[in-house]
Protein backbone atom coordinates (compact mmCIF):
# COMPACT_ATOMS: atom_id res chain seq x y z
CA UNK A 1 -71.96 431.93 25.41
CA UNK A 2 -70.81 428.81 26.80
CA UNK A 3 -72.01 425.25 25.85
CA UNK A 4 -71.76 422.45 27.99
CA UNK A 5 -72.88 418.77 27.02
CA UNK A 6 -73.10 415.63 29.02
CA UNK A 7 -72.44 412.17 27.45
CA UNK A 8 -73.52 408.97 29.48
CA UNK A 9 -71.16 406.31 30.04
CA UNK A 10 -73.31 403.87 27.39
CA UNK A 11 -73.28 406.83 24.86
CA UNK A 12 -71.12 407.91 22.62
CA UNK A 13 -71.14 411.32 21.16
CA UNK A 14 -70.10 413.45 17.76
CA UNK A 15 -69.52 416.64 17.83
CA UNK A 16 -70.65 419.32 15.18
CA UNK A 17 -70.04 423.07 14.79
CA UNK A 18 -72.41 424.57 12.39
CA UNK A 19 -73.28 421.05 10.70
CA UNK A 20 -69.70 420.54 10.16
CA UNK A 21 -67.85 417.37 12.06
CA UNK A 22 -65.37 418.19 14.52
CA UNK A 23 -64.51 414.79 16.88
CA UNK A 24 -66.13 411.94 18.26
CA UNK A 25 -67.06 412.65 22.51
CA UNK A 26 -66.10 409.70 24.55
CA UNK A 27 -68.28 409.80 27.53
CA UNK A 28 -68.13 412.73 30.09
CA UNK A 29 -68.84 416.45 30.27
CA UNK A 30 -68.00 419.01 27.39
CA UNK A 31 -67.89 422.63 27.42
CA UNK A 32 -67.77 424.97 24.12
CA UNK A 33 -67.91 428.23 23.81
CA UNK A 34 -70.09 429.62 21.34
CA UNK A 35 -73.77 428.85 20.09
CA UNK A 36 -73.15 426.84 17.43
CA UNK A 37 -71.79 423.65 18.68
CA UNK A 38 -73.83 420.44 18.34
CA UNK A 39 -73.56 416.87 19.58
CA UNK A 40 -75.46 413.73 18.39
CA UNK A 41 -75.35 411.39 21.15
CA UNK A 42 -76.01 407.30 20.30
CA UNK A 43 -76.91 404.88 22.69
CA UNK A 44 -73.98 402.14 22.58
CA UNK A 45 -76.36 399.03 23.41
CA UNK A 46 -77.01 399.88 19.81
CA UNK A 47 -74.02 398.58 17.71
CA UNK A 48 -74.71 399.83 14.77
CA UNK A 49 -74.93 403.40 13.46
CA UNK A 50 -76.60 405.18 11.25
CA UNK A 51 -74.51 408.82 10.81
CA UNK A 52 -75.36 410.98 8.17
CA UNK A 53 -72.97 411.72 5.26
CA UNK A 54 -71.04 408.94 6.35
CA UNK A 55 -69.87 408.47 2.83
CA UNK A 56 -68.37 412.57 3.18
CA UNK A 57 -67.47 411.87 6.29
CA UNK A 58 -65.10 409.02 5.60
CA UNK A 59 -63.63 410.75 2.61
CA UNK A 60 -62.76 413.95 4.89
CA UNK A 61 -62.04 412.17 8.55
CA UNK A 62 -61.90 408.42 7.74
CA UNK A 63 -58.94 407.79 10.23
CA UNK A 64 -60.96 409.41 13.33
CA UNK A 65 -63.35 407.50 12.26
CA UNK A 66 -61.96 403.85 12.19
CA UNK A 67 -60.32 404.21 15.21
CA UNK A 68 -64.23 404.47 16.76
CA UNK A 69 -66.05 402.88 13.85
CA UNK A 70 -66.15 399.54 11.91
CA UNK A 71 -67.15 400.31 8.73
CA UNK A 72 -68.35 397.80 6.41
CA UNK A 73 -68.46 398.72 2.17
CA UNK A 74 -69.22 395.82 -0.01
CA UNK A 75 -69.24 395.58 -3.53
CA UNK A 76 -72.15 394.47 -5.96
CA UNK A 77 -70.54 390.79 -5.96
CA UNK A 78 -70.07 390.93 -1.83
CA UNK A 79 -72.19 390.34 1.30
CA UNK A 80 -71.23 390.26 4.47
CA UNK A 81 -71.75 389.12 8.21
CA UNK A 82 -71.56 390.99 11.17
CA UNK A 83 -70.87 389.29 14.71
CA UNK A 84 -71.93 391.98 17.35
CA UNK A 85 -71.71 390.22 20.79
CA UNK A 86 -74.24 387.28 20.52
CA UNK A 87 -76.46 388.33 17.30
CA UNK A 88 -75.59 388.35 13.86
CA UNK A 89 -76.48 390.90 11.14
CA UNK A 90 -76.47 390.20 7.43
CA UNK A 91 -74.61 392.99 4.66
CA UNK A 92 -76.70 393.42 1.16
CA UNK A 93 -74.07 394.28 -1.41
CA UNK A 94 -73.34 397.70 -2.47
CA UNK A 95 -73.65 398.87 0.97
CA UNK A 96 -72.22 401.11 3.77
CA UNK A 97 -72.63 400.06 7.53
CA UNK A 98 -71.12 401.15 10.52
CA UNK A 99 -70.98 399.84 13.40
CA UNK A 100 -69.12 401.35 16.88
CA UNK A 101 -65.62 399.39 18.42
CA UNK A 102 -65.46 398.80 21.56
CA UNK A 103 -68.46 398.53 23.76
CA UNK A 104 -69.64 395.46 22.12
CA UNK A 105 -67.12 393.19 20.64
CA UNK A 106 -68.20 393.52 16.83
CA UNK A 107 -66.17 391.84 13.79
CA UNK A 108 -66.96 391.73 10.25
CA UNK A 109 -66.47 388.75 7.57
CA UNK A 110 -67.14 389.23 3.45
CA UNK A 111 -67.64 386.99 1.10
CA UNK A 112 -67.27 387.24 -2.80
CA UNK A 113 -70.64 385.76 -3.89
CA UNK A 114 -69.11 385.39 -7.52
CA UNK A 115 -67.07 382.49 -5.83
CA UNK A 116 -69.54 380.84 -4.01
CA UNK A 117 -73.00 381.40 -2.44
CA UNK A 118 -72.25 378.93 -0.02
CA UNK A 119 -71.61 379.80 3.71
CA UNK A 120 -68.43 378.03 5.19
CA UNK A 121 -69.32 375.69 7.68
CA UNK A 122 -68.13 377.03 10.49
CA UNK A 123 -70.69 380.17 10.37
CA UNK A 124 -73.21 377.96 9.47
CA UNK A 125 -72.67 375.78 12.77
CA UNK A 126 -72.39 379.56 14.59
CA UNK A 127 -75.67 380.54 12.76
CA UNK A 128 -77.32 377.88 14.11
CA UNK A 129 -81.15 378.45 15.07
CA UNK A 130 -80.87 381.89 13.81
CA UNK A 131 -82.73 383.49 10.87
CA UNK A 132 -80.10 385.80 8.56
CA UNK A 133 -81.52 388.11 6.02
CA UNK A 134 -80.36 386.74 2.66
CA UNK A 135 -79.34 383.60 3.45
CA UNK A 136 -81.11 380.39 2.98
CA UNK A 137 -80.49 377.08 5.70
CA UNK A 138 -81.02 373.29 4.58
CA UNK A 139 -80.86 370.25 6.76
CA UNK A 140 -79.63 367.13 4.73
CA UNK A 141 -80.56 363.80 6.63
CA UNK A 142 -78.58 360.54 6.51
CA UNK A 143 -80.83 358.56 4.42
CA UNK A 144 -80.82 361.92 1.75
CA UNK A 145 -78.56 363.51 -1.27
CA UNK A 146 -79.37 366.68 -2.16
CA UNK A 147 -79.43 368.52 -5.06
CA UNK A 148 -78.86 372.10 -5.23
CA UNK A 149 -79.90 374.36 -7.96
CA UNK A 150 -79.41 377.96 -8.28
CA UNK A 151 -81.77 379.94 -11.31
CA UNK A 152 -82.99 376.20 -11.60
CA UNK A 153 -79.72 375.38 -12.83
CA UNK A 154 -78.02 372.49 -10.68
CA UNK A 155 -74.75 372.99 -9.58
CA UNK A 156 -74.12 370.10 -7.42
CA UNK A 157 -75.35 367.08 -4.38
CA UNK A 158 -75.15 367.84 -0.84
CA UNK A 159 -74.22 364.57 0.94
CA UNK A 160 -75.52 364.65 4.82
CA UNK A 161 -75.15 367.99 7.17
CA UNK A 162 -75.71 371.71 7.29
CA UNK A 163 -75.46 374.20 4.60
CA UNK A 164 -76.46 377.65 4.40
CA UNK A 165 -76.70 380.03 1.02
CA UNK A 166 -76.74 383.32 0.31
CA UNK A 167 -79.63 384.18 -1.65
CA UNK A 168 -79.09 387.58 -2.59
CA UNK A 169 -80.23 388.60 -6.31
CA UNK A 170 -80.62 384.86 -7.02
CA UNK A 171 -83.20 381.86 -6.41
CA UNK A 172 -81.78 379.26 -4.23
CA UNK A 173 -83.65 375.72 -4.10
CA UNK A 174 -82.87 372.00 -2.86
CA UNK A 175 -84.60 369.20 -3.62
CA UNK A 176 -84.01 366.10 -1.75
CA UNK A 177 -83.86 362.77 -3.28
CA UNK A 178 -83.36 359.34 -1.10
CA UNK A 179 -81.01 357.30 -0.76
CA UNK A 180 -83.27 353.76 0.49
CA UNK A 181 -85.26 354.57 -2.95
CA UNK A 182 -83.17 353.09 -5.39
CA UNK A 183 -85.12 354.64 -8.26
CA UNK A 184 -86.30 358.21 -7.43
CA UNK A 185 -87.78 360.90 -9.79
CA UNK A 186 -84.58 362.86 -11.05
CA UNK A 187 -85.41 365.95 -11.95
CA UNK A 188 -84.48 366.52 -15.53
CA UNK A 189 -83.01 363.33 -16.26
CA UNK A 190 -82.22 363.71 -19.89
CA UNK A 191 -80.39 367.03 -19.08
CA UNK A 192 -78.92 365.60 -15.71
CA UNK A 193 -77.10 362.88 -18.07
CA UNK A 194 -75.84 365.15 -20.54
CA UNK A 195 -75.14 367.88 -18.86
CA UNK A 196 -73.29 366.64 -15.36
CA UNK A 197 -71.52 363.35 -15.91
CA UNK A 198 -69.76 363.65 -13.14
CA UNK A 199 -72.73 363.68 -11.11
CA UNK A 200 -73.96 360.60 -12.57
CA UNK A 201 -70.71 359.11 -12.83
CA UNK A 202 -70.41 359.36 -8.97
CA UNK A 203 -73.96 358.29 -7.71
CA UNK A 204 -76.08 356.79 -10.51
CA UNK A 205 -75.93 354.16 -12.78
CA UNK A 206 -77.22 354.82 -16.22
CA UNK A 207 -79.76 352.26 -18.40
CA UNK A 208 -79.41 353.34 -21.90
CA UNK A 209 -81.36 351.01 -24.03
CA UNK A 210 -80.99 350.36 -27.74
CA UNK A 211 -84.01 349.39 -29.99
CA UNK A 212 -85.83 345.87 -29.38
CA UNK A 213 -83.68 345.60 -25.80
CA UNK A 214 -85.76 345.48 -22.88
CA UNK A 215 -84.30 345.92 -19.01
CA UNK A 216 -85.33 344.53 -15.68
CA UNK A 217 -83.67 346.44 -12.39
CA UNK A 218 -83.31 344.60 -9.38
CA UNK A 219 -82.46 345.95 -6.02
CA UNK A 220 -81.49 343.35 -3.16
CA UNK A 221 -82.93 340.52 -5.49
CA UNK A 222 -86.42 342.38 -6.39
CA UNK A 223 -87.75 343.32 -9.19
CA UNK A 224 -88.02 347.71 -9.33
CA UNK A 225 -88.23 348.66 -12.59
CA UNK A 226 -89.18 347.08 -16.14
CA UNK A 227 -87.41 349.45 -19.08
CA UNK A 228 -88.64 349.09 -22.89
CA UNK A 229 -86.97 349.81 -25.48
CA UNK A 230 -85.34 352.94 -26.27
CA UNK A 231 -85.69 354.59 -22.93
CA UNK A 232 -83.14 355.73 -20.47
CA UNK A 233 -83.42 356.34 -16.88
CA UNK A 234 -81.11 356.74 -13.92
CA UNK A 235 -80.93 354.61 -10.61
CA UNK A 236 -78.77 355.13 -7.27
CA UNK A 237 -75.81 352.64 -7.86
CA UNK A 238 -76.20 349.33 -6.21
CA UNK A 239 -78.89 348.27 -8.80
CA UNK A 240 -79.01 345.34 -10.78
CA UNK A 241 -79.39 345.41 -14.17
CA UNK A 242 -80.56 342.47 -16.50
CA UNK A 243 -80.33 343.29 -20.39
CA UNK A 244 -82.98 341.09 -23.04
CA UNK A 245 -82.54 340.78 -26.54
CA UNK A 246 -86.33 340.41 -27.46
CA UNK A 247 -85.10 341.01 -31.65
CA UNK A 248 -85.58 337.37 -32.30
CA UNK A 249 -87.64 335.64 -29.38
CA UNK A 250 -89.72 337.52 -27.21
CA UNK A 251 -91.02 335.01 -24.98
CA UNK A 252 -90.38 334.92 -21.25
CA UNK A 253 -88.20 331.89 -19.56
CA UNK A 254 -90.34 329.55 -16.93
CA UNK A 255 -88.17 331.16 -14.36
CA UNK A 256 -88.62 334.50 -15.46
CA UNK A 257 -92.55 334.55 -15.57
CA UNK A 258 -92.59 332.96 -12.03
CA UNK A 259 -90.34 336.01 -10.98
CA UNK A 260 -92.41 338.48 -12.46
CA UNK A 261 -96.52 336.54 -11.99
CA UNK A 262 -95.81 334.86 -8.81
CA UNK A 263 -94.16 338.60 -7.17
CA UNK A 264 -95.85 341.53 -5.17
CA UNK A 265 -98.55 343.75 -6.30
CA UNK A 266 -96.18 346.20 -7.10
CA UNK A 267 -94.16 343.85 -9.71
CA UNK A 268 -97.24 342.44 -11.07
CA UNK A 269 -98.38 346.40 -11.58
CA UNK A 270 -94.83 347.03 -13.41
CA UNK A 271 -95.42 343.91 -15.85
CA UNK A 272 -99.23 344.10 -16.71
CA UNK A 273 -98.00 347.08 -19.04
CA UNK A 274 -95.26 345.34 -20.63
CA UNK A 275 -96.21 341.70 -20.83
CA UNK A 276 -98.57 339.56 -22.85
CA UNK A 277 -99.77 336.43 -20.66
CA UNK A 278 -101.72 333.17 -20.90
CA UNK A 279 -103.04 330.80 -18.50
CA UNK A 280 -103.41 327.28 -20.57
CA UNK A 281 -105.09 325.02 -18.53
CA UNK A 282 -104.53 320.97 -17.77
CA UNK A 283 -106.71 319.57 -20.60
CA UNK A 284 -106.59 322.05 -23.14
CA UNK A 285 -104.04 323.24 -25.90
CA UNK A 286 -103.39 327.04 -26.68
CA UNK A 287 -102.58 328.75 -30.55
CA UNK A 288 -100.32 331.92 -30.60
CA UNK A 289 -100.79 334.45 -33.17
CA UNK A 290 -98.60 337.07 -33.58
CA UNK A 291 -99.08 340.08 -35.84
CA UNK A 292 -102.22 337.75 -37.06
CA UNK A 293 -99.94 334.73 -37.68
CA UNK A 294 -100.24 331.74 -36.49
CA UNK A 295 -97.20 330.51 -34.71
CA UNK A 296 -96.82 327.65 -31.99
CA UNK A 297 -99.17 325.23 -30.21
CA UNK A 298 -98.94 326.27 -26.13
CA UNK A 299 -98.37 323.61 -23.73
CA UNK A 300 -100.46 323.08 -19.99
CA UNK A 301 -99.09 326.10 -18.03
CA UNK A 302 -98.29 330.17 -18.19
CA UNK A 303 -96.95 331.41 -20.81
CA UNK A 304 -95.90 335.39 -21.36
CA UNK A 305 -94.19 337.49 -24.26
CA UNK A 306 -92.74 340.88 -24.56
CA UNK A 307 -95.56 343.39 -25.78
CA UNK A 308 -93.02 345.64 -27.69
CA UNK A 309 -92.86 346.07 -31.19
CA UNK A 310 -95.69 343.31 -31.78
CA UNK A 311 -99.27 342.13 -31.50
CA UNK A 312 -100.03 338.83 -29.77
CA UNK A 313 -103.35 337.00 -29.61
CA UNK A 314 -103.68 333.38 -27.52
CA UNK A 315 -106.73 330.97 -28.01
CA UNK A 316 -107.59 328.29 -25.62
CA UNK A 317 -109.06 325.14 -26.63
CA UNK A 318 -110.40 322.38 -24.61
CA UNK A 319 -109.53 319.37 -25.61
CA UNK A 320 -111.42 317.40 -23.03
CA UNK A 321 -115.39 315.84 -24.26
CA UNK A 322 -117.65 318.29 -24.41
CA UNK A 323 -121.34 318.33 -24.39
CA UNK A 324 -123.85 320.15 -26.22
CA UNK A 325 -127.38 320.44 -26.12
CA UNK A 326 -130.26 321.03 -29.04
CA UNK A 327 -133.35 321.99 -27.13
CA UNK A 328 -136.71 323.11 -28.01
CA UNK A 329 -136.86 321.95 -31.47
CA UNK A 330 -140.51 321.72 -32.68
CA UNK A 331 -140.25 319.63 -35.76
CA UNK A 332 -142.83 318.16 -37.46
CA UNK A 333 -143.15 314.26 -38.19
CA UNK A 334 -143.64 312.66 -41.73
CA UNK A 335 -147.23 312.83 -41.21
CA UNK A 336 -147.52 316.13 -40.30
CA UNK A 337 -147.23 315.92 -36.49
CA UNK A 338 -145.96 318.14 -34.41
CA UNK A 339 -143.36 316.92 -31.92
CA UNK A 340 -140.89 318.75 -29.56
CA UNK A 341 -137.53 317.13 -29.67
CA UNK A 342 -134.26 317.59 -27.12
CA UNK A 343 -130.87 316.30 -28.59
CA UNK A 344 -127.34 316.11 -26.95
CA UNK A 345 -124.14 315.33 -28.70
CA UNK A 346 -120.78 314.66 -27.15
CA UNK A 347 -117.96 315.92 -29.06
CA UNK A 348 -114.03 316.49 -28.93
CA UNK A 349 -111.64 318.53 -30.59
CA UNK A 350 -108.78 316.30 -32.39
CA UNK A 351 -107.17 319.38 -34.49
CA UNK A 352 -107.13 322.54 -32.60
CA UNK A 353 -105.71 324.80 -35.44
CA UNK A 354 -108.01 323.03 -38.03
CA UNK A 355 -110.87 323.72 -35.77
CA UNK A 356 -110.06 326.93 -35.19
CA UNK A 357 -108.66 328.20 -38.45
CA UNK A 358 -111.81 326.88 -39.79
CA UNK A 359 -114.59 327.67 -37.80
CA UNK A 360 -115.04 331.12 -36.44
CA UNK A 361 -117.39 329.67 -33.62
CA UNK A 362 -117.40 325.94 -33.04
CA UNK A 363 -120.07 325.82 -30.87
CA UNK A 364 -122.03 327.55 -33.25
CA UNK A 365 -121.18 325.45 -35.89
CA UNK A 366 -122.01 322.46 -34.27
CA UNK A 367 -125.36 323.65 -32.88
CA UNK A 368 -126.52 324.43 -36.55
CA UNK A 369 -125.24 321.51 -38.21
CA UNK A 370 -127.20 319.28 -35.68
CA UNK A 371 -130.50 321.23 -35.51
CA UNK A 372 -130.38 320.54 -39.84
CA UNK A 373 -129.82 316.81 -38.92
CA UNK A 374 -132.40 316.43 -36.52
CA UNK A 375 -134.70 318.31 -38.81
CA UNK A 376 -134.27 316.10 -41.86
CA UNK A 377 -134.35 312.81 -39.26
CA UNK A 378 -137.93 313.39 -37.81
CA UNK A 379 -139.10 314.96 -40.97
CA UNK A 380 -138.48 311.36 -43.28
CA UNK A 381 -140.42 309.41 -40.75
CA UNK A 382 -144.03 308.95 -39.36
CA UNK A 383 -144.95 308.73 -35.76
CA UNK A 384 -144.98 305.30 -35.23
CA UNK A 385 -141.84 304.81 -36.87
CA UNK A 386 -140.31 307.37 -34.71
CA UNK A 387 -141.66 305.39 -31.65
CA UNK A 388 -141.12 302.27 -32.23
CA UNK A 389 -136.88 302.58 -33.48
CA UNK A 390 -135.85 306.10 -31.90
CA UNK A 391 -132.40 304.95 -32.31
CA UNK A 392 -133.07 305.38 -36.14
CA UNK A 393 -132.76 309.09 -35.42
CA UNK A 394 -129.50 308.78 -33.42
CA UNK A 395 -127.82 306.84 -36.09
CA UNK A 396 -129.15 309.42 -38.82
CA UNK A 397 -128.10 312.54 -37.00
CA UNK A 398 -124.53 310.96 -35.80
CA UNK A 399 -123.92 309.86 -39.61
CA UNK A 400 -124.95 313.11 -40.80
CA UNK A 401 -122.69 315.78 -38.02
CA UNK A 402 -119.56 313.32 -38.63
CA UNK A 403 -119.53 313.77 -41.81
CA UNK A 404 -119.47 317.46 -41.72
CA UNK A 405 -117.20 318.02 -38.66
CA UNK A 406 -114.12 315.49 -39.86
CA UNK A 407 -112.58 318.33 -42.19
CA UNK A 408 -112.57 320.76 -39.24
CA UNK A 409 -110.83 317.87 -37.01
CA UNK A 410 -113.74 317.57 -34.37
CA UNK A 411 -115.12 313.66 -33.53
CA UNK A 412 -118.35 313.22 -32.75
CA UNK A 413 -118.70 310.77 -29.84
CA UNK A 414 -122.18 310.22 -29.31
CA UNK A 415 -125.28 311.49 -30.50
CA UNK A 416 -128.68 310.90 -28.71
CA UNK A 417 -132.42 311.98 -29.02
CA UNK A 418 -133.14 312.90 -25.09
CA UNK A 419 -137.20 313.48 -25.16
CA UNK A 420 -139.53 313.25 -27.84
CA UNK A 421 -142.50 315.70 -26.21
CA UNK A 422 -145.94 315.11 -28.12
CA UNK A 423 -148.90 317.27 -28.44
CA UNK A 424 -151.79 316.99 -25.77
CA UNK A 425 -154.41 315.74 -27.76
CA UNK A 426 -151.87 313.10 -29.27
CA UNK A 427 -150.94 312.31 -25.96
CA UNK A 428 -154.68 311.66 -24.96
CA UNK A 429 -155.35 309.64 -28.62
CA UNK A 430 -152.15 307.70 -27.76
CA UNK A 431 -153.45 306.80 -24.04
CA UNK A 432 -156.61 305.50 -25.29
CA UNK A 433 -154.69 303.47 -27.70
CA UNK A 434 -152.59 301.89 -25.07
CA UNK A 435 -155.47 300.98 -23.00
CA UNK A 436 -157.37 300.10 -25.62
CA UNK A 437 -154.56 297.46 -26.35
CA UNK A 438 -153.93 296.42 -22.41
CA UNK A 439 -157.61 296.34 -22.01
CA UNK A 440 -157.45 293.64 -24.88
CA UNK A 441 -154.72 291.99 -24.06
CA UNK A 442 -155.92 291.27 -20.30
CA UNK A 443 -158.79 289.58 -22.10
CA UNK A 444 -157.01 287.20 -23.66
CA UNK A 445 -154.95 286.44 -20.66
CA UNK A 446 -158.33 285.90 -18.71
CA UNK A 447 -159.78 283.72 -21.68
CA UNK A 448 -156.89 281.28 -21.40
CA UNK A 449 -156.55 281.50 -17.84
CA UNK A 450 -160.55 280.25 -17.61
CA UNK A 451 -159.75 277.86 -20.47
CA UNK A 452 -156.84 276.29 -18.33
CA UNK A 453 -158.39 276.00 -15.28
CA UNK A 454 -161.86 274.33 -16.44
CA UNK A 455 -159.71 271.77 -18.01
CA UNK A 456 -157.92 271.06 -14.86
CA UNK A 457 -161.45 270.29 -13.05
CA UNK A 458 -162.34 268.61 -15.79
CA UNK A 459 -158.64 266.54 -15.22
CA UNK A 460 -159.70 266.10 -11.35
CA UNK A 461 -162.91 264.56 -11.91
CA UNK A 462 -161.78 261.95 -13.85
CA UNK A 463 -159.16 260.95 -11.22
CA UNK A 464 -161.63 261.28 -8.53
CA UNK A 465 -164.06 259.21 -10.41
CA UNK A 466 -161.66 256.03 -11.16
CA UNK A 467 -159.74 256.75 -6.82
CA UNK A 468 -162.56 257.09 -3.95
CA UNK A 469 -159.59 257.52 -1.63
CA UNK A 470 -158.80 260.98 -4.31
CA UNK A 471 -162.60 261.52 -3.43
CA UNK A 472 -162.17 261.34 0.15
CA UNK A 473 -159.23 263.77 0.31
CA UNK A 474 -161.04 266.22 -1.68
CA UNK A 475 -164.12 265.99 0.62
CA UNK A 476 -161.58 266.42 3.62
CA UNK A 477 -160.01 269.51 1.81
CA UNK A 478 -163.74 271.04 1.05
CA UNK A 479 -164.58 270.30 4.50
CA UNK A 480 -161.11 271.79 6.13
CA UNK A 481 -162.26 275.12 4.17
CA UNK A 482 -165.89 275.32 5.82
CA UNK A 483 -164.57 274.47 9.11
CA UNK A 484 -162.55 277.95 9.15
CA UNK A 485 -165.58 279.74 8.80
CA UNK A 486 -167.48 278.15 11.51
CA UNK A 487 -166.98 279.09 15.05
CA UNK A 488 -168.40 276.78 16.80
CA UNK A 489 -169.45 273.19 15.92
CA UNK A 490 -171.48 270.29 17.71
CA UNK A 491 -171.00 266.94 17.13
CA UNK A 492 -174.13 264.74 17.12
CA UNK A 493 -173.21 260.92 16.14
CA UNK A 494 -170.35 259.71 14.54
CA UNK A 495 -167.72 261.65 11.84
CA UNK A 496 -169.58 259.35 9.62
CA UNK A 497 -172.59 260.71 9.72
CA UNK A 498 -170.98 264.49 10.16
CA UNK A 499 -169.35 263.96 6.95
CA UNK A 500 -171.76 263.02 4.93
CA UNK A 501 -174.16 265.43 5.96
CA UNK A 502 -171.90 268.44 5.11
CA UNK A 503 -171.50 266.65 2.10
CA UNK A 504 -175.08 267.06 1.20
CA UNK A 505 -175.32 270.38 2.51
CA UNK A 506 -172.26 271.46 -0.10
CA UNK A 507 -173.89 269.67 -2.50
CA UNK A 508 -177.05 271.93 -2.01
């Protein structure tokens, strides 16, 4: 019995004879005799094979078969890449591939991952676009370093381009840190610095800071970072670095508080966590404690100290005069009246740390001290007196609150009673009083007034009496008054006669 088998021109065939391989068919016809040949066509489009027993086979025929066959075998450290025309096809290690010559330009290229995991560059341009089984692509930018860690273990910076890894068996990972950041979060800092110096040594610059040394970092003339003591952090080179001794004086220069108070929200955010600071106004004085103790008297302006290592507390005082008021006090006279009094008292502090370390509250203290003065003031006198010398209660209450404020250094300028607010019925008692007294005193003043003027008539009748020409003016005055009430007059006779009529008639 005779056989006959056809390969097409984009096939390639193997030829068996009871399971047993005999040669590979080029395409064209075949005839066997016999019933127990077998061919396994493959379509060549298809590069690569898959052939069963290839392993026997290549122990038994491998010759035949590398002259048709590329065969790839890589090892447990190996991977490989396969260029068949235009596509690309990744190798696992401990694998066999084959792939077939000729039809489609194929070639082969293995790499001992135990050397590097890294692609050379030239397949990675190649591999462009295209996604490989087992190997992992990064993109580093311009502005970027990257830092590439395999098992989380970092085994070194990729400066700007294209990288590919193989990621076979192992965990591949970048992370991108950049470069117009001049302080970014290095991963692992402590363990970047001790365990790859020559990392550090080639990008970074190092601030390692010894106990009671603080650090400000600078980068193009700002302000980045504030460092306290102790610490140690990394920065891109190109930083500035400005070292402080804050062991013996902790306060800030003029120049540096303006840098630091007077700067951007985000430096004023970096020093509100590091820096103790006090406004002291024109006009007032300020007292520094530190660790509880007092230490200096603070000029007019801002102030600011180093928080580490020690406690700082600032008091303002005003040193300007200062008013205070004692309102409301219901007191009650001598006599046993009850009056409302309202005091003020102008008052300045001299000694600021006297005041201060003496007094817990001065305001306090004052208010006190002059409601017991005002009490024992209005409380030795009687009503009237009160009314007729209220300065008697100024004087009192100004000697008294002197005398007890000139240990604490505070002078008392002035002291004055403001209102003196009676009862209602007092009030009403006192009104009738008053009038009473006006109403009396008007009298009097009428009384003399009446005396006076009778004993000016009395004066004008005696002149009149010893002058008729004094008598004939007055008649003409008396007369001028009648005549400007009359309206109309009619003259009958002489003036004569007119005259001495309207004398009578006056005299009637």
């Amino acid at each position: 019995m005779w056989k006959t088998f056809y390969i097409k021109p984009n096939e390639i065939g193997i030829l068996y004879y009871r399971s047993d391989f005999k040669k590979i068919l080029q395409p064209g016809t075949y005839t066997y005799l016999g019933r127990h040949w077998q061919v396994k066509t493959y379509d060549l489009n298809q590069p690569e094979v898959k052939i069963e027993n290839l392993e026997l086979l290549l122990r038994t025929h491998e010759a035949e078969l590398q002259e048709h066959l590329l065969i790839i075998r890589t090892a447990f450290n190996q991977a490989a890449l396969v260029r068949c025309g235009q596509t690309w096809i990744s190798v696992m290690p401990n694998q066999l591939r084959a792939f077939w010559r000729g039809f489609i330009e194929v070639e082969s290229h293995i790499f001992n991952l135990e050397e590097s995991l890294e692609l050379p560059a030239e397949f990675v341009q190649q591999l462009r676009g295209l996604a490989i089984n087992g190997l992992k692509k990064f993109q580093i930018s311009e502005y970027e370093i990257g830092l590439l860690y395999v098992q989380n273990n970092f085994i070194r910076p990729l400066e700007q381009g294209e990288y590919a890894f193989w990621t076979v068996n192992r965990d591949v990972a970048l992370r991108t840190l950049s470069r117009i950041v001049p302080n970014p979060d290095f991963p692992l800092e402590d363990v970047m610095i001790e365990q790859h110096p020559e990392f550090v040594s080639a990008y970074c610059e190092v601030v390692q800071l010894q106990d009671r040394q603080v650090a400000i970092v600078r980068y193009l003339g700002k302000v980045i970072a504030i460092l306290p003591p102790t610490s140690r952090k990394l920065f891109w080179r190109g930083v500035e670095l400005e070292m402080i001794d804050i062991s013996s004086n902790a306060k800030l220069s003029p120049n540096l508080v303006a840098e630091l108070l007077a700067g951007s929200k985000e430096v004023l955010l970096l020093s509100h966590n590091s820096l103790h600071v006090r406004e002291v106004p024109a006009q007032h004085v300020g007292l520094l404690y530190v660790n509880q103790e007092f230490q200096a008297l603070l000029e007019p302006g801002i102030h600011a100290w180093w928080l580490y290592g020690r406690s700082f507390q600032t008091e303002v005082i005003d040193m300007r005069l200062q008013n205070i008021e004692v309102s409301g006090q219901d007191i009650l006279s001598k006599d046993k009246v009850p009056l409302r009094l309202n005091l003020t008292a102008g008052f300045r502090i001299q000694d600021p740390l006297r005041a201060k370390n003496g007094l817990s509250d001065i305001s306090s203290f004052l208010y006190k001290e002059l409601q017991f003065a005002l009490r024992a003031a209005v409380g030795e006198q009687t009503l009237d007196a009160l009314l007729e010398n209220k300065g008697a209660i100024d004087r009192s209450v100004a000697e008294y609150i002197r005398s007890k404020t000139a240990d604490y250094g505070i002078e008392v300028d002035s002291v004055g009673v403001k209102d003196i607010i009676l009862p209602g019925e007092i009030k009403t008692i006192l009104s009738k009083v008053v009038e009473a007294e006006k109403a009396a005193q008007a009298n009097v003043v009428r009384r003399r007034e009446e005396t006076a003027a009778t004993r000016s008539m009395l004066n004008t009748a005696k002149v009149m009496e010893d002058n008729p020409v004094a008598l004939r003016l007055k008649e003409l005055e008396v007369l001028e008054r009648i005549a400007e009430k009359i309206d109309r007059i009619q003259v009958n006779g002489s003036l004569d006669s007119i005259l001495t009529e309207l004398i009578q008639i006056n005299r009637q």
